[in-house]
Protein backbone atom coordinates (compact mmCIF):
# COMPACT_ATOMS: atom_id res chain seq x y z
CA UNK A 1 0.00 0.00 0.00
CA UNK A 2 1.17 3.40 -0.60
CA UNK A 3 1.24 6.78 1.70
CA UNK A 4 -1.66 8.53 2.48
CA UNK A 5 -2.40 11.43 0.57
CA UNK A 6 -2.26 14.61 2.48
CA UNK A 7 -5.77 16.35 2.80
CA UNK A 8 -5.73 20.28 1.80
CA UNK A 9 -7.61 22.64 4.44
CA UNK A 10 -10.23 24.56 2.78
CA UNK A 11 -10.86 27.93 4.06
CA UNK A 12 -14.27 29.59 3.35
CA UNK A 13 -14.71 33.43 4.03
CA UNK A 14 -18.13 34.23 4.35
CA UNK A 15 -19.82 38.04 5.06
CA UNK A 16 -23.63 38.43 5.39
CA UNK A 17 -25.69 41.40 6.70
CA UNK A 18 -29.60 40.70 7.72
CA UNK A 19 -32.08 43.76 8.76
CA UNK A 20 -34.78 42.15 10.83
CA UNK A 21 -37.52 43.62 12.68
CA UNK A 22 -38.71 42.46 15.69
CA UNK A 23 -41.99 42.89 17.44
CA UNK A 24 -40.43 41.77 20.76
CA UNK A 25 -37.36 40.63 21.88
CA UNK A 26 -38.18 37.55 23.68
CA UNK A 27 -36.44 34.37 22.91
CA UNK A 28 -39.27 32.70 20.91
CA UNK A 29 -39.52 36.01 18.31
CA UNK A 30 -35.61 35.98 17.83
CA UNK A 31 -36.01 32.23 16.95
CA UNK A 32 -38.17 32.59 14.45
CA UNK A 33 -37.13 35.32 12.49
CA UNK A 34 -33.68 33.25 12.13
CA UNK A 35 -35.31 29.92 10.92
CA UNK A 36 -36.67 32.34 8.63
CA UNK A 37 -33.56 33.84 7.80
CA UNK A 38 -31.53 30.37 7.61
CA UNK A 39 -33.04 29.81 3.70
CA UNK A 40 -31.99 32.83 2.15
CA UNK A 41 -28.38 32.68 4.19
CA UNK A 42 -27.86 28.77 2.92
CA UNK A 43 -28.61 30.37 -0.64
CA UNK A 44 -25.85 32.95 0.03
CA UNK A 45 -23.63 30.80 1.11
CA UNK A 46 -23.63 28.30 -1.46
């Protein structure tokens, strides 16, 4: 058997800016408006 080939790192640099408006600020609202987010940042990202 030969060597093992040495894996390469991959380094991903990712930026992304969301505006969201909240009608309160409990834990619940904040949840929701990011699993509403997570589509459209999963798009950006790929």
């Amino acid at each position: 058997m030969g060597a093992t080939p040495q894996g390469k790192d991959i380094t991903i640099e990712f930026d992304c800016q969301f505006r969201v408006g909240l009608s309160s600020s409990n834990f619940s609202s904040i949840m929701r408006a990011f699993l509403m987010l997570l589509p459209q940042l999963l798009e950006d990202f790929f």
